[in-house]
N, C-alpha and C. Protein backbone atom coordinates (compact mmCIF):
# COMPACT_ATOMS: atom_id res chain seq x y z
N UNK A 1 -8.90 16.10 5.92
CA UNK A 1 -7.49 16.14 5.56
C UNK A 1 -6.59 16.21 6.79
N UNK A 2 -7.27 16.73 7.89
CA UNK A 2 -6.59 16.63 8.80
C UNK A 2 -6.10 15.29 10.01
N UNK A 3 -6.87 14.42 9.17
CA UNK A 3 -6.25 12.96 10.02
C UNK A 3 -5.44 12.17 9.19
N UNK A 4 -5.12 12.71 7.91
CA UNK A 4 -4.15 12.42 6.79
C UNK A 4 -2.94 12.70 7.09
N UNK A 5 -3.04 14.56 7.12
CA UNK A 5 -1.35 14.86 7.15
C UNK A 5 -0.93 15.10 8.84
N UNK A 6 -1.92 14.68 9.89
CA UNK A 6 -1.41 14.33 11.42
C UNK A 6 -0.46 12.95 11.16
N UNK A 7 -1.51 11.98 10.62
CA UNK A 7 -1.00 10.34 10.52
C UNK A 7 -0.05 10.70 9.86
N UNK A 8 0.39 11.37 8.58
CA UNK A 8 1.61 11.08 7.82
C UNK A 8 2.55 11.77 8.75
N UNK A 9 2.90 13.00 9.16
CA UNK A 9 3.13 13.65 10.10
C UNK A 9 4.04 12.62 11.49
N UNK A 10 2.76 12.64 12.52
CA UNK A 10 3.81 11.76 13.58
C UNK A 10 4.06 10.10 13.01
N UNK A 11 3.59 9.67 12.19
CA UNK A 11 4.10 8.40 12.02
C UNK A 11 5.12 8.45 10.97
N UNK A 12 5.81 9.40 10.44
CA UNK A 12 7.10 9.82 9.65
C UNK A 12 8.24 9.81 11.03
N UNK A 13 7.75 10.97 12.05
CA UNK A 13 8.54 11.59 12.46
C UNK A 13 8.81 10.11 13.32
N UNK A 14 8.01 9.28 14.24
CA UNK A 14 8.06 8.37 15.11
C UNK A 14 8.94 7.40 14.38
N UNK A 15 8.57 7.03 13.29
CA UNK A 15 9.17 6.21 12.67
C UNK A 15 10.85 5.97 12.26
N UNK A 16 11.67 7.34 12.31
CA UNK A 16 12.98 7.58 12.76
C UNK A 16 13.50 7.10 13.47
N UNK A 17 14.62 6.06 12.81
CA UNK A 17 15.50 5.31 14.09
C UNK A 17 14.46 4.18 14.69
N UNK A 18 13.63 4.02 14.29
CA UNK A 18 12.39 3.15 14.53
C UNK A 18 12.92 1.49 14.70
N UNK A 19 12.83 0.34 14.85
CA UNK A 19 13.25 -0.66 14.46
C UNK A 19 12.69 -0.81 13.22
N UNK A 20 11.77 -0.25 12.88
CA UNK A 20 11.44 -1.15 11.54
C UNK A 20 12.56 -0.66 10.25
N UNK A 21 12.77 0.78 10.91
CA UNK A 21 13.60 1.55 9.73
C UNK A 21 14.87 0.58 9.72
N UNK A 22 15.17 0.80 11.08
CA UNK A 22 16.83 -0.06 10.98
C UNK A 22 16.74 -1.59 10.11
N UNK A 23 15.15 -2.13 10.36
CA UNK A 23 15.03 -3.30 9.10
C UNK A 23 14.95 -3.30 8.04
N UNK A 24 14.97 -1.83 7.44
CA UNK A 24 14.94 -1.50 6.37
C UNK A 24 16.26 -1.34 5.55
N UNK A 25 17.06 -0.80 6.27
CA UNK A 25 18.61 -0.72 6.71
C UNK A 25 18.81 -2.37 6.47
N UNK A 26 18.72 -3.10 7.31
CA UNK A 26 19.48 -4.43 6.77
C UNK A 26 18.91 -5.32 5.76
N UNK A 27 17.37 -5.18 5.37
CA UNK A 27 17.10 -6.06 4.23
C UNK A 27 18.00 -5.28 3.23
N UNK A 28 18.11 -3.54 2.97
CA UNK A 28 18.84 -3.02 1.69
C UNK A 28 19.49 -3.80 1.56
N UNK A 29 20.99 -3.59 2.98
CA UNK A 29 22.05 -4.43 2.61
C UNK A 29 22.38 -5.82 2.51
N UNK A 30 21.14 -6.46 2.95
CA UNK A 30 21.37 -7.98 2.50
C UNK A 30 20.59 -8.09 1.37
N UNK A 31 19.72 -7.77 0.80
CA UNK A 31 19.06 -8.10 -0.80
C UNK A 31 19.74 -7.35 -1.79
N UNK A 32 20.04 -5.98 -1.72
CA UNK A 32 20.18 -5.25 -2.36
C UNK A 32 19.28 -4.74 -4.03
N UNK A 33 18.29 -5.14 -3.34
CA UNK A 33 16.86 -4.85 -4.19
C UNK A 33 15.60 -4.41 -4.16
N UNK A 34 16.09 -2.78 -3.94
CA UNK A 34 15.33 -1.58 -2.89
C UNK A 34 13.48 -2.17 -4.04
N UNK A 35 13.28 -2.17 -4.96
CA UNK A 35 11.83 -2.26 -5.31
C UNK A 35 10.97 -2.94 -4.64
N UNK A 36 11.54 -4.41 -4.50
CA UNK A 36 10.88 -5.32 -3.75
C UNK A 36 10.93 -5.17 -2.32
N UNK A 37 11.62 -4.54 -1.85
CA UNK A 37 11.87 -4.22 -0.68
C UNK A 37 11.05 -2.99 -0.08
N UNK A 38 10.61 -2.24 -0.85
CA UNK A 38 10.00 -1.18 -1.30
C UNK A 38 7.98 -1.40 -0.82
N UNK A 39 8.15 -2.18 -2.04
CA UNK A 39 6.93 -3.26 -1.87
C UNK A 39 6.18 -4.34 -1.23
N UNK A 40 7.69 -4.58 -0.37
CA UNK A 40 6.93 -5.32 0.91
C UNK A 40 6.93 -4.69 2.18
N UNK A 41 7.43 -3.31 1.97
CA UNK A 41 6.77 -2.72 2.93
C UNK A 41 5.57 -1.85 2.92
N UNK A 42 5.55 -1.41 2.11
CA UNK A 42 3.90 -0.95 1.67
C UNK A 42 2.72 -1.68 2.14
N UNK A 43 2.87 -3.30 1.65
CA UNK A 43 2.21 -4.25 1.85
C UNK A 43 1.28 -4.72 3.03
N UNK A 44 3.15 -4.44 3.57
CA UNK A 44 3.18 -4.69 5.04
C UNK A 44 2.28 -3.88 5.88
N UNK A 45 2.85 -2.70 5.86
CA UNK A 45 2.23 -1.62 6.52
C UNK A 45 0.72 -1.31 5.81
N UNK A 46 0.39 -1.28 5.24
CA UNK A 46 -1.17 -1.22 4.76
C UNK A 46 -2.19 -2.50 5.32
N UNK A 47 -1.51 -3.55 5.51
CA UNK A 47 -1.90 -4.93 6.10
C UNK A 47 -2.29 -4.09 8.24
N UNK A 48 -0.95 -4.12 8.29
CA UNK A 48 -0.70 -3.47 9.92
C UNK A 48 -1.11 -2.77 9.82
N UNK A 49 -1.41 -1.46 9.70
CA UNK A 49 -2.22 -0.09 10.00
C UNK A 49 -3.61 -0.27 9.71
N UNK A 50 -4.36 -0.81 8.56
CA UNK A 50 -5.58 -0.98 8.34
C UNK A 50 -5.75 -2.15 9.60
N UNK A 51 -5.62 -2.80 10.15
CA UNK A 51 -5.62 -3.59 11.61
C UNK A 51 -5.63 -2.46 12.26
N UNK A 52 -4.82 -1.88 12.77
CA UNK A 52 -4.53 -0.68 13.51
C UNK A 52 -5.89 0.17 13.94
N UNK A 53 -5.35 0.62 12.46
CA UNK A 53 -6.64 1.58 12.32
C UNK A 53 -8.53 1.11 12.61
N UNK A 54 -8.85 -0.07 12.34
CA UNK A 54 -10.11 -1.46 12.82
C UNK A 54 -9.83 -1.19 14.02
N UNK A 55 -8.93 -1.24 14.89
CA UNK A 55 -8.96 -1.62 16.37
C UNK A 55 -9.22 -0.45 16.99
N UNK A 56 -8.66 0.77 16.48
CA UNK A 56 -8.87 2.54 16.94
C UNK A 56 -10.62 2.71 16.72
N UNK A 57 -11.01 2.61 15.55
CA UNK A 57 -12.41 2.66 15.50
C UNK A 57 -13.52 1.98 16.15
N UNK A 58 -12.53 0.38 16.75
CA UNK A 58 -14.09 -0.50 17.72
C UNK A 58 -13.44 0.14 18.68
N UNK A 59 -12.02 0.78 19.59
CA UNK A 59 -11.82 1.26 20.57
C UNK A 59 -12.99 2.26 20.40
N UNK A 60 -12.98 3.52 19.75
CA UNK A 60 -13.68 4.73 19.86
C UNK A 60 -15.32 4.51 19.62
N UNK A 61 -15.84 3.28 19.05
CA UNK A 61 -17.13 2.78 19.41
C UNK A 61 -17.58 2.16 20.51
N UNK A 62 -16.01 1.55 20.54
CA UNK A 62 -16.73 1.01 22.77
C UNK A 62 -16.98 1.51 23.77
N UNK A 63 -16.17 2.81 23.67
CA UNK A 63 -16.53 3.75 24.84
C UNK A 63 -17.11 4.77 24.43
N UNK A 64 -17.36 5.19 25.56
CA UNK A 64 -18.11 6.81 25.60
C UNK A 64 -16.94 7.76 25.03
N UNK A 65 -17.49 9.62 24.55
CA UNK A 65 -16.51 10.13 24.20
C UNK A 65 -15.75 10.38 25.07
N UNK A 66 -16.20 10.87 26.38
CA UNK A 66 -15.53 11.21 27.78
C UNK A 66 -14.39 10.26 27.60
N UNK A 67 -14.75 8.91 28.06
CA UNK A 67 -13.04 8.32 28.70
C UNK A 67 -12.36 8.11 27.51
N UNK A 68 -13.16 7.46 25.78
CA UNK A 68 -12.45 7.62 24.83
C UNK A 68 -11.30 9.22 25.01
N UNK A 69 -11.67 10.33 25.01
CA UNK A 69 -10.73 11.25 25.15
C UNK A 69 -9.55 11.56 26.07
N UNK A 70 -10.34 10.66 27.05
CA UNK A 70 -9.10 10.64 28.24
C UNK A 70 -7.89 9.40 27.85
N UNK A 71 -8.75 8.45 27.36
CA UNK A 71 -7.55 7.25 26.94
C UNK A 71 -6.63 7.55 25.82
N UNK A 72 -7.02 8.46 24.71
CA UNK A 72 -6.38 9.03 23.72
C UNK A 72 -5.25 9.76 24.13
N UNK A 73 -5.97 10.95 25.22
CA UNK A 73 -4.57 11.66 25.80
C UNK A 73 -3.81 11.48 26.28
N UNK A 74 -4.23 10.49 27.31
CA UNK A 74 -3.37 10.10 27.87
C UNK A 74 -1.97 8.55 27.17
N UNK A 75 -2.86 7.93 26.32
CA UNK A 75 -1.82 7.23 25.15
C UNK A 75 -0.56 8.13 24.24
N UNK A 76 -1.47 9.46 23.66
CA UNK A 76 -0.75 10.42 23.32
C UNK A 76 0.93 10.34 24.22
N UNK A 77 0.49 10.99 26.10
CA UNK A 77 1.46 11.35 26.38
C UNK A 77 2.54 10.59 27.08
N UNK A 78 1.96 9.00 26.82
CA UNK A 78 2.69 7.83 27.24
C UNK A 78 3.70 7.49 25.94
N UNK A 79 3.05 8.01 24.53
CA UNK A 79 3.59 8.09 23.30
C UNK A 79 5.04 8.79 23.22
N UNK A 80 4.70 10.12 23.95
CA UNK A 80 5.80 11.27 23.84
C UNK A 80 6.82 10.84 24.73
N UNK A 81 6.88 9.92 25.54
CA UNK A 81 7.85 9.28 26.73
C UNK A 81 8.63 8.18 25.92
N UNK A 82 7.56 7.37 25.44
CA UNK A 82 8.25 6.06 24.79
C UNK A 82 9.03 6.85 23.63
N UNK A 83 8.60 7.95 23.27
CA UNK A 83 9.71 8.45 21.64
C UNK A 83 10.61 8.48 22.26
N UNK A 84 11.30 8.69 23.60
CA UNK A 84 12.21 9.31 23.87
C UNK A 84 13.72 8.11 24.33
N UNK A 85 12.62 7.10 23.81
CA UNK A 85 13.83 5.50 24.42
C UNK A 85 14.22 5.10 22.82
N UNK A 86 15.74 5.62 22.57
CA UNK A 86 15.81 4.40 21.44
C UNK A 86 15.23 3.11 21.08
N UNK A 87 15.26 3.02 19.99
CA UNK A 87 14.75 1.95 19.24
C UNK A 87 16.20 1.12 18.64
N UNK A 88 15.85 -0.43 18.94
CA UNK A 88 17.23 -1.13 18.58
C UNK A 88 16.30 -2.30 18.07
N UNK A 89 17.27 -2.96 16.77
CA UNK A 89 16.21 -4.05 15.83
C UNK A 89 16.81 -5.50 16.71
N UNK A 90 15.46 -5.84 17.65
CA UNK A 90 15.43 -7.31 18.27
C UNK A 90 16.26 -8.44 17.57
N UNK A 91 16.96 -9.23 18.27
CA UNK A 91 17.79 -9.63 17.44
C UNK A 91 16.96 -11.16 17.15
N UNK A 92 15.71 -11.63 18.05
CA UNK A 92 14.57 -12.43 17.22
C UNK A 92 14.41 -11.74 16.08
N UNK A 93 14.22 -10.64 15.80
CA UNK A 93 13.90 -10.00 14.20
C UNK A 93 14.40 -10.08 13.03
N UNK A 94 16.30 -10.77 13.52
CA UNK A 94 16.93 -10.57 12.31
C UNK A 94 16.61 -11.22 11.37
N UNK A 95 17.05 -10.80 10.14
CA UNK A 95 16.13 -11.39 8.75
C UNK A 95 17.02 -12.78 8.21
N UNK A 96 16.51 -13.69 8.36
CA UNK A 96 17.14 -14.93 7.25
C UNK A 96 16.56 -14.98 6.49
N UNK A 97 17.09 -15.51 5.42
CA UNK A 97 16.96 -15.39 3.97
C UNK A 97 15.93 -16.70 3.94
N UNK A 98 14.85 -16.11 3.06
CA UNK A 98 13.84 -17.40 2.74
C UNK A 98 13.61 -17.61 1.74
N UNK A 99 14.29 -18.70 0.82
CA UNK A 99 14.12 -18.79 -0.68
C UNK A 99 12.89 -18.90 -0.90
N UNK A 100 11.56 -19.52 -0.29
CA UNK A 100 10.76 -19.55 -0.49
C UNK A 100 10.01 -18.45 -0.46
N UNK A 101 10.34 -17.08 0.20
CA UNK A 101 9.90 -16.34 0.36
C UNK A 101 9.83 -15.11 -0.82
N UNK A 102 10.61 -15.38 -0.92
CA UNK A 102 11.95 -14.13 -1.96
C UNK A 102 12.16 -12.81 -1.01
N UNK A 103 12.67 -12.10 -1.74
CA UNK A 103 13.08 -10.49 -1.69
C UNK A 103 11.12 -10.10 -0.42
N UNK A 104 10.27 -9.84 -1.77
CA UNK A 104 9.17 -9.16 -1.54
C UNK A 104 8.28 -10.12 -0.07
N UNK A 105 8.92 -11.34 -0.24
CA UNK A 105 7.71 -11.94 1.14
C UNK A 105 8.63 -11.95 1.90
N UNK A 106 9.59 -12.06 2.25
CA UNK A 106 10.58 -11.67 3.35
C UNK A 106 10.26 -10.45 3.66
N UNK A 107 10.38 -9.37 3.12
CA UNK A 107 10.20 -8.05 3.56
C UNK A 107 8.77 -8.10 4.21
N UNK A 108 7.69 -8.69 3.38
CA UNK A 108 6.90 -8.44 4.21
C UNK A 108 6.22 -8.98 5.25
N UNK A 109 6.63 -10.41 5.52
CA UNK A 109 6.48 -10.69 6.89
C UNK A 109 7.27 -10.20 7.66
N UNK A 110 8.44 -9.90 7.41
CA UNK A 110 9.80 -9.17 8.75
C UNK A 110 8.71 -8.14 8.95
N UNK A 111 8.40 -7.34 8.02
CA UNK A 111 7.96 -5.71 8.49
C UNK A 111 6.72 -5.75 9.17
N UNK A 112 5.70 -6.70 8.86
CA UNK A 112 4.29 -7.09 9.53
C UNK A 112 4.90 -7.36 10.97
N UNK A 113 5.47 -8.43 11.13
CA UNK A 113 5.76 -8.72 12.70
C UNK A 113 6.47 -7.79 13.55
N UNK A 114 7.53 -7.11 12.69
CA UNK A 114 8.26 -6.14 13.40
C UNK A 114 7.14 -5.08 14.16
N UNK A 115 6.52 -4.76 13.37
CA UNK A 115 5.72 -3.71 13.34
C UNK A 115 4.07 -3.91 14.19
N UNK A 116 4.40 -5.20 14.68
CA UNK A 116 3.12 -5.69 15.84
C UNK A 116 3.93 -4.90 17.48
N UNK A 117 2.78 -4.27 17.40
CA UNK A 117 3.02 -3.36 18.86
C UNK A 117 4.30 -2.47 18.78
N UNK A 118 4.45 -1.61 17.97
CA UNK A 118 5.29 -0.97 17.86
C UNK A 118 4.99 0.95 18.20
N UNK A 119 5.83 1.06 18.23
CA UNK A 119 5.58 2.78 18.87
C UNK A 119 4.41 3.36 17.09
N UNK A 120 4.84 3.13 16.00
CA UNK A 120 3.68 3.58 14.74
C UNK A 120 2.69 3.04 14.69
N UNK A 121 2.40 1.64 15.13
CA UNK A 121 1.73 0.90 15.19
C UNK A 121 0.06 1.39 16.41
N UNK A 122 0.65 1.81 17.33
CA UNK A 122 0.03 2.23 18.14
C UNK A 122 -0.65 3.53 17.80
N UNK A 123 0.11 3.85 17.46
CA UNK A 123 0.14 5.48 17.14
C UNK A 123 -1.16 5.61 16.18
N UNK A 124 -1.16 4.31 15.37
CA UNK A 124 -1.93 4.40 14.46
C UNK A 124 -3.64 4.40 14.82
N UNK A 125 -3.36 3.31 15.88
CA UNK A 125 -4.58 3.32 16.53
C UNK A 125 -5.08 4.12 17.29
N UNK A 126 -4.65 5.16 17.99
CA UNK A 126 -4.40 6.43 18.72
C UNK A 126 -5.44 7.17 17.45
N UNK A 127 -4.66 7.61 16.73
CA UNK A 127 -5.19 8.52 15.73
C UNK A 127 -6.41 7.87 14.96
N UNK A 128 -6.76 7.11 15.26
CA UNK A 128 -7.96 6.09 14.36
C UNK A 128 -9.03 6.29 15.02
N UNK A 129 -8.92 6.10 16.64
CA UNK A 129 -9.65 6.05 17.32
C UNK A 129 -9.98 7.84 17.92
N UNK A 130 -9.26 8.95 17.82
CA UNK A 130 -9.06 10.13 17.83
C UNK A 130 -9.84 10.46 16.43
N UNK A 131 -9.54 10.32 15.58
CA UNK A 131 -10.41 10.96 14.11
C UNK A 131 -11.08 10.33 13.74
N UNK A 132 -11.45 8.85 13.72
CA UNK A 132 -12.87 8.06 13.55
C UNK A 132 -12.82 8.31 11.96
N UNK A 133 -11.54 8.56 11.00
CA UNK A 133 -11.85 8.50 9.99
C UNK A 133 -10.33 7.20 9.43
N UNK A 134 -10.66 6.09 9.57
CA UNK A 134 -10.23 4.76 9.18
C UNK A 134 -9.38 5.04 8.00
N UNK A 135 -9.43 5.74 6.97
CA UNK A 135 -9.06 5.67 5.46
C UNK A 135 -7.84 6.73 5.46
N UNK A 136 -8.22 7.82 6.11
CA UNK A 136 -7.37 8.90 6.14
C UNK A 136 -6.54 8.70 7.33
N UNK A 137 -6.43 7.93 8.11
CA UNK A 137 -5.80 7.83 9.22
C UNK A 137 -4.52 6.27 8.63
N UNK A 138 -4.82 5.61 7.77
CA UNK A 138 -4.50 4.57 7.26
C UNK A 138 -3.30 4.99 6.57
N UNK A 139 -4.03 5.53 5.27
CA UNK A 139 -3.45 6.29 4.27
C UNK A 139 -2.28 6.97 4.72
N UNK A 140 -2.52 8.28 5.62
CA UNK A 140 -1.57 9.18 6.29
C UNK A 140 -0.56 8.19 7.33
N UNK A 141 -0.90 7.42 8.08
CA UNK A 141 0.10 6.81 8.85
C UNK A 141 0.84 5.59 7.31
N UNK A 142 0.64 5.00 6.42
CA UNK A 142 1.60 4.09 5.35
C UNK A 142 2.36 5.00 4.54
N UNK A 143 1.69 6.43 4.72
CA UNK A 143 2.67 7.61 3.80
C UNK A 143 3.81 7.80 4.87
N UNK A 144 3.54 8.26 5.82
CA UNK A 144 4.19 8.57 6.68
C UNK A 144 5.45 7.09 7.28
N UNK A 145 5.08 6.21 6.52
CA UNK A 145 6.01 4.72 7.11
C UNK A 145 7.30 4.55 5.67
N UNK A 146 6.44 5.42 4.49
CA UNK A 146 7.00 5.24 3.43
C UNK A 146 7.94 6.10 3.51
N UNK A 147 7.77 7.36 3.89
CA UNK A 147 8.47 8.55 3.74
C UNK A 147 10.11 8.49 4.66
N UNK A 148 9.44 7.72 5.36
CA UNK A 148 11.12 7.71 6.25
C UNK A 148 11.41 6.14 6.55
N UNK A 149 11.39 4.90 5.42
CA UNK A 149 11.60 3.67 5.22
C UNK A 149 12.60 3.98 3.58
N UNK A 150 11.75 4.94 2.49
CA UNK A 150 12.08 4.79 1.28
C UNK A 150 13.62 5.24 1.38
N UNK A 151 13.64 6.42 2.27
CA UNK A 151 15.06 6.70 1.99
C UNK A 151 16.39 5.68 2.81
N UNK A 152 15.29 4.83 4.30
CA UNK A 152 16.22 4.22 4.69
C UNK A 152 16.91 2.67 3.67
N UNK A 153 15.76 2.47 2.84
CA UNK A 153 16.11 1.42 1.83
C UNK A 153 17.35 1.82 0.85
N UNK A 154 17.15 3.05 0.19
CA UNK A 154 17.95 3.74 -1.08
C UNK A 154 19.23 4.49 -0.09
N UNK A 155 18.97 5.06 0.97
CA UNK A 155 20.56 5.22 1.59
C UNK A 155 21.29 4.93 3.31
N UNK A 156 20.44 3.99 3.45
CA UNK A 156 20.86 3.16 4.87
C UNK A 156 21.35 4.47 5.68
N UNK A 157 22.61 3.76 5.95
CA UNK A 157 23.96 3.93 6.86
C UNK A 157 23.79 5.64 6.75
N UNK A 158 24.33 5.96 5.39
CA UNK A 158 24.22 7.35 4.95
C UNK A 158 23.55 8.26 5.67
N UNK A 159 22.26 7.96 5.67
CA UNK A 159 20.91 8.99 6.46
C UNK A 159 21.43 9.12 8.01
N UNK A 160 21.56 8.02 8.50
CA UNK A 160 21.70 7.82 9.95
C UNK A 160 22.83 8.36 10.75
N UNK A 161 23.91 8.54 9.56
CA UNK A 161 24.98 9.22 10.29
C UNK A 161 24.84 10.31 10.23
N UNK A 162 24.00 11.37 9.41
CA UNK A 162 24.09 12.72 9.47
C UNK A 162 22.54 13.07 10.21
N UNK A 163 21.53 12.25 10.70
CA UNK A 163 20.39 12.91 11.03
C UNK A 163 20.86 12.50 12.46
N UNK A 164 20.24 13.25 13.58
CA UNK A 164 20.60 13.05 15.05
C UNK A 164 19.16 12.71 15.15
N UNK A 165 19.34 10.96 15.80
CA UNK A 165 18.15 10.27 16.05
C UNK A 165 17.53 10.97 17.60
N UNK A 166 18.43 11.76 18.33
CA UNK A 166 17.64 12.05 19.57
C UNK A 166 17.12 13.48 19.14
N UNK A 167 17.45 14.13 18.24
CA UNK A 167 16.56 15.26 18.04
C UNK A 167 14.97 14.65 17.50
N UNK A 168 15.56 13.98 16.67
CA UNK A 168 14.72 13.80 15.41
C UNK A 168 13.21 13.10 16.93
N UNK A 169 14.12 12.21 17.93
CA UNK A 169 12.95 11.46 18.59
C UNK A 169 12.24 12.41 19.87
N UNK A 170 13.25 13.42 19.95
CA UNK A 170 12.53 14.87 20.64
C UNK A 170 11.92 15.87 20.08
N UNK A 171 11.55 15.74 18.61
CA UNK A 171 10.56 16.74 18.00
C UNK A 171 9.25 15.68 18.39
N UNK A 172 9.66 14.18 17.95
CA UNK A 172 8.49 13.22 17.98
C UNK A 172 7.80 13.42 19.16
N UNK A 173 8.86 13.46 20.49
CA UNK A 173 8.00 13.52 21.71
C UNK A 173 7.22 14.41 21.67
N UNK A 174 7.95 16.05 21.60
CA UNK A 174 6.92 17.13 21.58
C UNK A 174 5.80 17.00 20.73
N UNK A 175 5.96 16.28 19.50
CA UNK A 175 4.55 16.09 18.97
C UNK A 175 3.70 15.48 19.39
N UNK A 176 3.59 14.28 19.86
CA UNK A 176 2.79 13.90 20.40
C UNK A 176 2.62 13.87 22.00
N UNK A 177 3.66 14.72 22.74
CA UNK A 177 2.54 15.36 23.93
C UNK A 177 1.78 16.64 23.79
N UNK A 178 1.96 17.25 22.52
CA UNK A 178 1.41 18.04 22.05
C UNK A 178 -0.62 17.75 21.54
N UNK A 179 -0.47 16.37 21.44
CA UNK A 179 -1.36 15.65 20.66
C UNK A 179 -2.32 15.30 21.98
N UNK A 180 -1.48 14.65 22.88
CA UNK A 180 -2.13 14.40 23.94
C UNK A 180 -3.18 15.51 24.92
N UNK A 181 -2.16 16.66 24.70
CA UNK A 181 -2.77 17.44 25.91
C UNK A 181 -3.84 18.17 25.39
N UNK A 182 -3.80 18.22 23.86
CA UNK A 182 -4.74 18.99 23.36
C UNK A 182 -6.31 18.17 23.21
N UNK A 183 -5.36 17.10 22.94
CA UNK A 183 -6.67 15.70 23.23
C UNK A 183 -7.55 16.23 24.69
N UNK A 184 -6.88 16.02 25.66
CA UNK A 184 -7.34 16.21 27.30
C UNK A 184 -8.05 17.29 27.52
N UNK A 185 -7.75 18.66 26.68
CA UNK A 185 -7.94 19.91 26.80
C UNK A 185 -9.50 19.93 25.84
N UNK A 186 -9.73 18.73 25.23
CA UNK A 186 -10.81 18.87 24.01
C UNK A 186 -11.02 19.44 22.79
N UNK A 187 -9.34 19.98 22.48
CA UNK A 187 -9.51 20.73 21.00
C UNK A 187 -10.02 19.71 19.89
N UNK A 188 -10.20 20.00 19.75
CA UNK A 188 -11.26 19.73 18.20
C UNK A 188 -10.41 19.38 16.93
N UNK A 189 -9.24 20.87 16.78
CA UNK A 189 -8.57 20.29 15.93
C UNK A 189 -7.67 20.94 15.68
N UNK A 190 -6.53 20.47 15.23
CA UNK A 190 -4.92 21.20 15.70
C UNK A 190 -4.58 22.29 14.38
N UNK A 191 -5.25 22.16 13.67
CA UNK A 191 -5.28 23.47 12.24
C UNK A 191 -5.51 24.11 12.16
């Protein structure tokens, strides 16, 4: 359970002010049809993280545990640096409308590509390759994408003006140099 509610955990908190959120933010207001929108990010992100999460597990089978632990920690605390740079939605990213696509395949190719090499994205593989448990690391990082996407779909603008994205991305840092050093240090497990 504990590579569940880590993944849901920093990939909630990382995910704040995230670009993908802010894409979440403009499909609302250009579809205005939070279900499907809803649903192609789920999609999305269960597509991307189960990748993610595949690549954390042949990482943590290719190497030994030694440098596996050193590359973890040290990703960790390259993690807690990058939280600390806003996130702004690429303006290659912006969404045109694809009749062919609709609502639900628009969302979910924007959110798949957005979300290639992204600060959660990584993260995911971090923790995949750190807990060697694929399902719970999956699971916990698409909860954690849902948890702070659902509300950016249902209240955009709203959320963003009252949450302070540099706190919110300085708890993230401390979490995951928190993640890192304990990685380096060899704890076992943060519970």
């Amino acid at each position: 359970m504990e590579a569940f509610w880590v993944s849901t955990g920093v990939v909630a908190l990382g995910e704040m002010g995230d670009k993908t959120q802010l894409l979440a933010v403009l499909l609302a207001a250009r579809f205005k049809k939070p279900i499907p929108i809803i649903l192609g990010i789920l999609f999305a992100t269960l597509a991307n993280h189960a990748l993610a999460g595949a690549l954390g597990g042949w990482v943590a089978a290719a190497l030994g545990p030694e440098v596996l632990r050193w590359v973890i920690g040290l990703s960790f605390i390259a993690m807690a640096a990058w939280m600390l740079v806003p996130d702004q939605l690429d303006d290659d990213l912006a969404v045109k409308e694809m009749a062919l696509w609709g609502v639900l395949g628009t969302t979910f190719v924007a959110f798949f590509l957005a979300e290639m090499g992204d600060k959660t994205q990584i993260a995911t593989v971090a923790l995949a390759a750190r807990y060697g448990d694929l399902v719970a690391v999956v699971a916990g990082s698409t909860l954690g994408m849902m948890l702070a996407n659902i509300p950016a779909v249902y209240l955009g603008d709203k959320v963003a003006e009252r949450v302070s994205m540099a706190w919110v991305h300085g708890v993230s840092a401390v979490i995951f140099l928190a993640l890192g050093v304990l990685t380096l240090f060899n704890v076992g497990h943060l519970f």
